[in-house]
C-alpha atoms as a PDB file:
ATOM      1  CA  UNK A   1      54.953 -42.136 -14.754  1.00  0.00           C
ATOM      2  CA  UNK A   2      52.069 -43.380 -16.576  1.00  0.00           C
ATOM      3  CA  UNK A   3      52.584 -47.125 -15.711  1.00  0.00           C
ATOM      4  CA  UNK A   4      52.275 -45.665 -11.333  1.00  0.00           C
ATOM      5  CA  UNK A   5      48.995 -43.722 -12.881  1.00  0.00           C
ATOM      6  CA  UNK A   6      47.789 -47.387 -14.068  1.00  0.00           C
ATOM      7  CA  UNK A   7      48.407 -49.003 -11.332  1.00  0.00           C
ATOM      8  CA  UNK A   8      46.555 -46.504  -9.049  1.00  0.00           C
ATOM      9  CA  UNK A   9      43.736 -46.560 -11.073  1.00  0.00           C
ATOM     10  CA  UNK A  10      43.494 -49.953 -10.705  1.00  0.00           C
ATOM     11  CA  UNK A  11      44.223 -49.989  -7.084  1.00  0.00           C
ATOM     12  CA  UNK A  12      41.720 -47.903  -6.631  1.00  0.00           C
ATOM     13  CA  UNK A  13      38.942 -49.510  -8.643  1.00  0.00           C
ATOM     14  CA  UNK A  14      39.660 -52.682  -7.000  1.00  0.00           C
ATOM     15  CA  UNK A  15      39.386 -51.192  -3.507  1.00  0.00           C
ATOM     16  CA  UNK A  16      35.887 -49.415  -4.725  1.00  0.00           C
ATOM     17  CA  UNK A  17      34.462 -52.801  -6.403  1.00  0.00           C
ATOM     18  CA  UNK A  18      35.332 -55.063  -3.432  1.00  0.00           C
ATOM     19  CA  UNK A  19      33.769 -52.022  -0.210  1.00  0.00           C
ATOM     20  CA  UNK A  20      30.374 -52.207   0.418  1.00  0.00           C
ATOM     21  CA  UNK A  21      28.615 -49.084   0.471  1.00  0.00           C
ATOM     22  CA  UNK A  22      26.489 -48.916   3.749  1.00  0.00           C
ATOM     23  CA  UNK A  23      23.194 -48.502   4.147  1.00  0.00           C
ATOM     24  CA  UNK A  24      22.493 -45.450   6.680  1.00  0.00           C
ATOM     25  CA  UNK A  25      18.805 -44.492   5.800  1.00  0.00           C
ATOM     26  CA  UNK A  26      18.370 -48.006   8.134  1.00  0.00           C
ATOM     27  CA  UNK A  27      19.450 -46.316  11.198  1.00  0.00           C
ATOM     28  CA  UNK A  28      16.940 -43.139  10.661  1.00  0.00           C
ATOM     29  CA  UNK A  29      13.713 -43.342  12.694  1.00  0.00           C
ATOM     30  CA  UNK A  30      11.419 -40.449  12.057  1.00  0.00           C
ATOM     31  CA  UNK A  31       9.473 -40.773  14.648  1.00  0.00           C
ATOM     32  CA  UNK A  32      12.320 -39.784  16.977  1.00  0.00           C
ATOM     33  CA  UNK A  33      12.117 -36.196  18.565  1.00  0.00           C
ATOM     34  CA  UNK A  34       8.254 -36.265  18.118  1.00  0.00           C
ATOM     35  CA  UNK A  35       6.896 -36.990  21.706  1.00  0.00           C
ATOM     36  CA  UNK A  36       6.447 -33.253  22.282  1.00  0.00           C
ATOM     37  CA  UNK A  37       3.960 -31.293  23.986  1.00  0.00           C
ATOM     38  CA  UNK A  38       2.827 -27.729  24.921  1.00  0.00           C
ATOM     39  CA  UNK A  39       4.331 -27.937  28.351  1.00  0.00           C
ATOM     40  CA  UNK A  40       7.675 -29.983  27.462  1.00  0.00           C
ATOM     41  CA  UNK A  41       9.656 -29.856  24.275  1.00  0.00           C
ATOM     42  CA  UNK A  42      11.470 -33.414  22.831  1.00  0.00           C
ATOM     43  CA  UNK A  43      12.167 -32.557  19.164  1.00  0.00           C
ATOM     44  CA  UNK A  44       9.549 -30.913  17.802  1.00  0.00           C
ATOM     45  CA  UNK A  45       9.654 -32.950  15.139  1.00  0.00           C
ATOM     46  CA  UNK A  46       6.886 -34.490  13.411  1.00  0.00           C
ATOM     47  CA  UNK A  47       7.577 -38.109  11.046  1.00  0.00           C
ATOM     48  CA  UNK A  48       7.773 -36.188   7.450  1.00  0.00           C
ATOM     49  CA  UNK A  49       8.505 -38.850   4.583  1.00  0.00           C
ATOM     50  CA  UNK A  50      10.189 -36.743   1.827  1.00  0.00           C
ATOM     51  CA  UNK A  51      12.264 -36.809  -0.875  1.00  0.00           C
ATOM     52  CA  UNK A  52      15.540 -33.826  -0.041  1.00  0.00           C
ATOM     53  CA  UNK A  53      14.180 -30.508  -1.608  1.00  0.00           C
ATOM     54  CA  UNK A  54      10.812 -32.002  -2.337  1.00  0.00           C
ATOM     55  CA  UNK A  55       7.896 -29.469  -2.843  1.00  0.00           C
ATOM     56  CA  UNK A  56       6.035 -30.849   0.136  1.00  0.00           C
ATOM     57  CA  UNK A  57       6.253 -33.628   2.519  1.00  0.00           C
ATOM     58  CA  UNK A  58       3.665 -35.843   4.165  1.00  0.00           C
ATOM     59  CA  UNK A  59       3.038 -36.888   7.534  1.00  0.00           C
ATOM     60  CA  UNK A  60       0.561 -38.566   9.966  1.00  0.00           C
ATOM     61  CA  UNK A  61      -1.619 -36.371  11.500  1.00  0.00           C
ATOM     62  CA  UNK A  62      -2.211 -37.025  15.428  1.00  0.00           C
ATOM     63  CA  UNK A  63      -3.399 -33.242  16.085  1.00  0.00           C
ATOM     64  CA  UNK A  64      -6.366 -31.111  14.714  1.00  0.00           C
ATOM     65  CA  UNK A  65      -6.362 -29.352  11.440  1.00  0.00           C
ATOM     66  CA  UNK A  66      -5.151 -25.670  11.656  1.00  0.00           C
ATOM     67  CA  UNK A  67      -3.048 -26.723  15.311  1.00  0.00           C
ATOM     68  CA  UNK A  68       1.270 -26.377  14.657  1.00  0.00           C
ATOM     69  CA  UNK A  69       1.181 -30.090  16.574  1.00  0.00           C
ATOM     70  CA  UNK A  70       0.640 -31.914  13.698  1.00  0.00           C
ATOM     71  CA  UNK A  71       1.859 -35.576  15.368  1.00  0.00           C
ATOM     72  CA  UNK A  72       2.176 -35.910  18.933  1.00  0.00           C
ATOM     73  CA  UNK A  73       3.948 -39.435  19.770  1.00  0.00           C
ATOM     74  CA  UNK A  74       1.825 -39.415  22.932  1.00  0.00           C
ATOM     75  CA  UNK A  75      -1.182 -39.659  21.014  1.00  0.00           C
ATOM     76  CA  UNK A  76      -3.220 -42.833  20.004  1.00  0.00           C
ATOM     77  CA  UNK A  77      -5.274 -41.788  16.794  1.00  0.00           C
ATOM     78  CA  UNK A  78      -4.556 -40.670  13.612  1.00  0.00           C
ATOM     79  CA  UNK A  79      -7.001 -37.899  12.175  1.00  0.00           C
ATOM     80  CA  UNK A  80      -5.499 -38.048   8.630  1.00  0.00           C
ATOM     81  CA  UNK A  81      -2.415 -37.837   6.362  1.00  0.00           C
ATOM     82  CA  UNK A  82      -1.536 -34.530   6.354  1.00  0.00           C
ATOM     83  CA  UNK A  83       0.394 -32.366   2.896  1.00  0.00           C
ATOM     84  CA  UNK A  84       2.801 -30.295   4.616  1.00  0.00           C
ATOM     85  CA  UNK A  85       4.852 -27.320   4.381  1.00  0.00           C
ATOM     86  CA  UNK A  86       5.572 -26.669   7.977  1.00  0.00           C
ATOM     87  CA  UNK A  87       9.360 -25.934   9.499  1.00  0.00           C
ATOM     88  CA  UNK A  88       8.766 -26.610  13.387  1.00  0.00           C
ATOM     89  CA  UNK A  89       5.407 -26.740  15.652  1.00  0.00           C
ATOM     90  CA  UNK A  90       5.747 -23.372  16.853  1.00  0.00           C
ATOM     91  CA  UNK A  91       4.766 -21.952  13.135  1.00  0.00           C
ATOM     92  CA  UNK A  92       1.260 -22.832  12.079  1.00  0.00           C
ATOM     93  CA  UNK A  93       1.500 -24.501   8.114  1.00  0.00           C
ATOM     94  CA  UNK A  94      -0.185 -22.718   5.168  1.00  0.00           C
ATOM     95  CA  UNK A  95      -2.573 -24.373   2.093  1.00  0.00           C
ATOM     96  CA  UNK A  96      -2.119 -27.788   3.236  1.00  0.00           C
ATOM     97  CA  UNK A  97      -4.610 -30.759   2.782  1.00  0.00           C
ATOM     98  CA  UNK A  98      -5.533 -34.231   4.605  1.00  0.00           C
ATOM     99  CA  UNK A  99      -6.598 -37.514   3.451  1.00  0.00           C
ATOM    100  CA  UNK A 100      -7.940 -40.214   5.544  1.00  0.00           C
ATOM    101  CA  UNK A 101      -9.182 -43.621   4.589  1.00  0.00           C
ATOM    102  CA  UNK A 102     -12.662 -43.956   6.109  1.00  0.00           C
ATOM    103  CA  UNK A 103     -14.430 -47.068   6.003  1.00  0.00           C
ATOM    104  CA  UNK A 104     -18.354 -47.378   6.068  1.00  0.00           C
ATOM    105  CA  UNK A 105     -20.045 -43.982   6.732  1.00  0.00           C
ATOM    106  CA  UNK A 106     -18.302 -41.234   5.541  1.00  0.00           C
ATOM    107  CA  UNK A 107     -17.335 -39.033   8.456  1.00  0.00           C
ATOM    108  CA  UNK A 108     -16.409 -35.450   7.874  1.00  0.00           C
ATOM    109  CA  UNK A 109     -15.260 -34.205  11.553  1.00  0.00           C
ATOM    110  CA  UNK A 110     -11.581 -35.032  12.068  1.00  0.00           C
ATOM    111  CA  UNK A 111     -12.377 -36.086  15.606  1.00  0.00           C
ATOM    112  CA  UNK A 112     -15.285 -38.574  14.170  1.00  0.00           C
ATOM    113  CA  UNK A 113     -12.994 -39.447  11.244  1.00  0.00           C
ATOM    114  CA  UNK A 114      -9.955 -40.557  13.526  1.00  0.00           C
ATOM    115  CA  UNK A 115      -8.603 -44.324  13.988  1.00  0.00           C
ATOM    116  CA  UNK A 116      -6.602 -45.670  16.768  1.00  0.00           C
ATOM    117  CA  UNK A 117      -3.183 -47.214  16.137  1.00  0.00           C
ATOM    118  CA  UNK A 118      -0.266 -48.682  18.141  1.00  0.00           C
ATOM    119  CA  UNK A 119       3.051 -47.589  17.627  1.00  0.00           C
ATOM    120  CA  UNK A 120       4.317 -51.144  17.284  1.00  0.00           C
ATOM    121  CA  UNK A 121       2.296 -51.166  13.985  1.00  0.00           C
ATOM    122  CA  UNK A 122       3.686 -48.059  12.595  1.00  0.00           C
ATOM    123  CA  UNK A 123       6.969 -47.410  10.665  1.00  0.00           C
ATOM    124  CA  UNK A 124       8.728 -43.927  10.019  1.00  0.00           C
ATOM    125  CA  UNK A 125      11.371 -43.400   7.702  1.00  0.00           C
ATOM    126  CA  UNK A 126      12.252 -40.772   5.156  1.00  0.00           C
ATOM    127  CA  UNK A 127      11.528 -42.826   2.321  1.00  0.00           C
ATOM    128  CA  UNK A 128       8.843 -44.756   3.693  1.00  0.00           C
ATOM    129  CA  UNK A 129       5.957 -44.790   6.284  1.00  0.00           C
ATOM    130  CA  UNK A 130       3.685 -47.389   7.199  1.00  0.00           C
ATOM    131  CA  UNK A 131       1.069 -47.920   9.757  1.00  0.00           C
ATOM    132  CA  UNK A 132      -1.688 -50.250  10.472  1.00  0.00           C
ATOM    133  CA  UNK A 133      -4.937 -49.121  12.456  1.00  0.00           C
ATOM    134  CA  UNK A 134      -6.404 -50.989  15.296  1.00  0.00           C
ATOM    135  CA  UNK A 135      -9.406 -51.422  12.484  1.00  0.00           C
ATOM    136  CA  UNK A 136      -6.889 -53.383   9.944  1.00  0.00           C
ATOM    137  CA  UNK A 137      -6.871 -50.465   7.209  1.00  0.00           C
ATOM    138  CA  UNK A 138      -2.907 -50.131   6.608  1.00  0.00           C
ATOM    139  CA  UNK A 139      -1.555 -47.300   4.784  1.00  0.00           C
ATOM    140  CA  UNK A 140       2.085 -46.851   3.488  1.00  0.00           C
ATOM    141  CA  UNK A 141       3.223 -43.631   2.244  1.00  0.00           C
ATOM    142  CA  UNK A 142       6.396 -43.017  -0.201  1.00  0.00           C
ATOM    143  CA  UNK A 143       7.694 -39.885  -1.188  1.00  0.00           C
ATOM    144  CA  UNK A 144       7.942 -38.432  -4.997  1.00  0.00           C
ATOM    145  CA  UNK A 145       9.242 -35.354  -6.436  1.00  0.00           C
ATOM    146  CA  UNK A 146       5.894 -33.625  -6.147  1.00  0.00           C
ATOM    147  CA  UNK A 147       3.880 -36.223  -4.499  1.00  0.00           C
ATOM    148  CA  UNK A 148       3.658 -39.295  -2.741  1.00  0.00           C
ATOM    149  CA  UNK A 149       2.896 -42.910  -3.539  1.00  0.00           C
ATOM    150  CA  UNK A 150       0.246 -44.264  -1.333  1.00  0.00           C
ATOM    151  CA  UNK A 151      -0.891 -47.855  -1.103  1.00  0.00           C
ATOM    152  CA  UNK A 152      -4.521 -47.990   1.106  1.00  0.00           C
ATOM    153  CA  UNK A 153      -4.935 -52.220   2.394  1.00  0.00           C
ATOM    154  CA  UNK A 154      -8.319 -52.897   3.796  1.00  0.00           C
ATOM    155  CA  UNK A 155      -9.281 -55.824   5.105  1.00  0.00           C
ATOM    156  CA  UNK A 156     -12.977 -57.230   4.448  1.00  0.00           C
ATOM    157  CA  UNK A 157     -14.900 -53.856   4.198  1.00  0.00           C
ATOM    158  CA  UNK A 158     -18.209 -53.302   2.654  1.00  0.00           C
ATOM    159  CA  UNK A 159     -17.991 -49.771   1.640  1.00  0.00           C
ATOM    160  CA  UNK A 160     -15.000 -47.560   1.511  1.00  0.00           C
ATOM    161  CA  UNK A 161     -14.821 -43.573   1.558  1.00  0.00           C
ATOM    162  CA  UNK A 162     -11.234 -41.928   1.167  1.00  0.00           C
ATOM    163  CA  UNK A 163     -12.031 -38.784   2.632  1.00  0.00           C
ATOM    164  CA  UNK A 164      -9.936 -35.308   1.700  1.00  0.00           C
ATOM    165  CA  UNK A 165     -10.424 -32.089   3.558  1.00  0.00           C
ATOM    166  CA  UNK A 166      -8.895 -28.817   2.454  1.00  0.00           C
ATOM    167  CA  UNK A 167      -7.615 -26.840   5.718  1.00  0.00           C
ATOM    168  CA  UNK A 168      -7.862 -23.177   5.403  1.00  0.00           C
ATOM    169  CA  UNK A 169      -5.084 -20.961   5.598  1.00  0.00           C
END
């Protein structure tokens, strides 16, 4: 009896040393179910990096501060990187903050503040989000337990701002 026990424990760590676990995180695109609007619902999701039961998440923001849109895939600027708490678009978010790399002057209106971008320069997945504005300023966001990691690339600037504004609840 213990000799079959052996020999299935060694079947079975053979079996689990030779299989390849599989990537699946590869096949998730965030930035699916986000091309959304007030007229015709396609998701109403928004491109969240996060860590599972993270305190917050992050996300591009495409729509203004205090609106439930918070990124609209039809859209073509980014206002900021947005702190989130929010469930779905239909339910404004509470006590959440944006950042925004500006370059030169600093600019305090979101609509002022906001970069174009092309979605063939941007990259959404849970662990990691990347885009890079029509202006060359990349950012790449990665989740942590109670944060994010952020990485800000600019590319021959004289003076840079990185602007945060507080959105009231």
């Amino acid at each position: 009896m213990i000799r079959i026990q052996y020999i299935i424990a060694l079947f079975c760590l053979i079996i689990s040393a030779t299989s390849k676990s599989q990537d699946l995180v590869k096949y998730v695109n965030t930035l699916q179910g986000t091309n959304s609007s007030f007229e015709l619902t396609r998701g109403n999701t928004y491109p969240t990096t996060a860590l599972p039961f993270a305190m917050h998440t992050w996300t591009p923001q495409t729509g203004k501060n205090g609106d439930g849109w918070k990124y609209q895939y039809s859209k073509k600027k980014i206002r900021g990187f947005q702190q989130a708490h929010q469930c779905s678009s239909w339910s404004n978010d509470y006590a959440v903050f944006s950042l925004m790399p500006v370059v030169d002057n600093l600019k305090v209106n979101e609509d002022e503040r906001a970069l174009e971008f092309r979605h063939e320069n941007e990259i959404g997945k849970p662990h990691y989000y990347k885009v890079q504005f029509d202006n060359n300023i990349t950012t790449e966001m990665a989740p942590s337990e109670r944060g994010r990691i952020c990485v800000l690339i600019f590319h021959k600037v004289e003076r840079l701002t990185w602007y945060w504004m507080a959105i009231p609840a």
